[in-house]
Protein backbone atom coordinates (compact mmCIF):
# COMPACT_ATOMS: atom_id res chain seq x y z
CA UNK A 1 -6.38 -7.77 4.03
CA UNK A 2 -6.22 -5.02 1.01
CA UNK A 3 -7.98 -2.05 1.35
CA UNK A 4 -8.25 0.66 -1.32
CA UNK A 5 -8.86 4.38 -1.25
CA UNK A 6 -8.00 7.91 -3.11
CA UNK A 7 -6.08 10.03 -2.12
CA UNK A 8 -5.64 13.53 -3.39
CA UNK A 9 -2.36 15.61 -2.09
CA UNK A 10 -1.53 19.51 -3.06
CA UNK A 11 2.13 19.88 -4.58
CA UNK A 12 3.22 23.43 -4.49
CA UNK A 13 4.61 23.50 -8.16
CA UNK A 14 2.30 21.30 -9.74
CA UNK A 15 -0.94 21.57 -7.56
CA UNK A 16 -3.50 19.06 -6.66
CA UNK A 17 -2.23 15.09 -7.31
CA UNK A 18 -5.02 12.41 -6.86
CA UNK A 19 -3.48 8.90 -6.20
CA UNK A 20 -4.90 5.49 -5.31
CA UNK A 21 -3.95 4.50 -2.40
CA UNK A 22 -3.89 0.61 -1.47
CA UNK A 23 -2.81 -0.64 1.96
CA UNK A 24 -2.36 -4.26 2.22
CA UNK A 25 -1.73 -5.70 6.01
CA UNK A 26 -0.31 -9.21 6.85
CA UNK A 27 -3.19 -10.94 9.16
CA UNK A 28 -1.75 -11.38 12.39
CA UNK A 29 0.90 -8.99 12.35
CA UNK A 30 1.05 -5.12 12.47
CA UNK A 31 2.64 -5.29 8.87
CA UNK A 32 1.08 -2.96 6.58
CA UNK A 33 2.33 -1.88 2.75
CA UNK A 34 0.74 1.08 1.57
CA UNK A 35 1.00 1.44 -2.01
CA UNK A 36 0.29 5.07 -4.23
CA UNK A 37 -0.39 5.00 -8.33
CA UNK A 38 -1.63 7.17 -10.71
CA UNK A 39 -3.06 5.94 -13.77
CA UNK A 40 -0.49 5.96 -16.59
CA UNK A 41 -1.03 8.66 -19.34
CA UNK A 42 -2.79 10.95 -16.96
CA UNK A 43 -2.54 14.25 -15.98
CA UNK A 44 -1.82 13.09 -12.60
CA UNK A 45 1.30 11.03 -14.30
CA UNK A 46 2.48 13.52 -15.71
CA UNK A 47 2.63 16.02 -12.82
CA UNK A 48 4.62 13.49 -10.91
CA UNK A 49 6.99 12.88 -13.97
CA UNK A 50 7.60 16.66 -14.18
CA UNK A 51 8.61 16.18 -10.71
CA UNK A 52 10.49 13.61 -10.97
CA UNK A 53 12.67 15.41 -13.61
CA UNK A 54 12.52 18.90 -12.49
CA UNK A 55 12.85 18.45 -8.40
CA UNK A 56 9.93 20.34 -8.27
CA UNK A 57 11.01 23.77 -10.02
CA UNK A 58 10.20 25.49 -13.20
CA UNK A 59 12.15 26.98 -15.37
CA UNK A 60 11.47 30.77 -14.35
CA UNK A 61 11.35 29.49 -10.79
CA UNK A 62 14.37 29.98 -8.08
CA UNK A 63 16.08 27.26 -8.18
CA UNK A 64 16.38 24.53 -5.39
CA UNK A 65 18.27 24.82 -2.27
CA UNK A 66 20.86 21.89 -1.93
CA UNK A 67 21.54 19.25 -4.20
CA UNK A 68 18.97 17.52 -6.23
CA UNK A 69 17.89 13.68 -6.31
CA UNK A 70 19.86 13.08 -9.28
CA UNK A 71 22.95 15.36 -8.63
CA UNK A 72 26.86 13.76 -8.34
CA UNK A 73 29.21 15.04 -5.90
């Protein structure tokens, strides 16, 4: 079964993200993938690029508590 939606979440640094949203469920089991996407190019893209490179904080922001998703020991 595949259902589709949108889905629009609120970021605190970058604001309002609209995704689709597919959920796909194995029949006959309580399986279910949900898959989110924004259209390549898009503002939307973009916002979750900036962050995916930034952790979220701008440059005349404070800066994030603990270490980062890319940070090395």
């Amino acid at each position: 079964m595949h259902v589709s939606a949108r889905k629009t979440v609120m970021h605190p640094e970058v604001g309002e993200v609209t995704c689709d949203c597919d959920v796909l469920t194995v029949p006959g089991s309580d399986i279910s993938l949900i898959v989110y996407t924004v259209a390549a190019g898009s503002a939307d893209a973009e916002k979750l690029e900036f962050v995916g490179v930034t952790n979220g904080v701008r440059a005349d922001g404070p800066s994030p508590s603990g270490p980062g998703p890319f940070s090395r020991p």
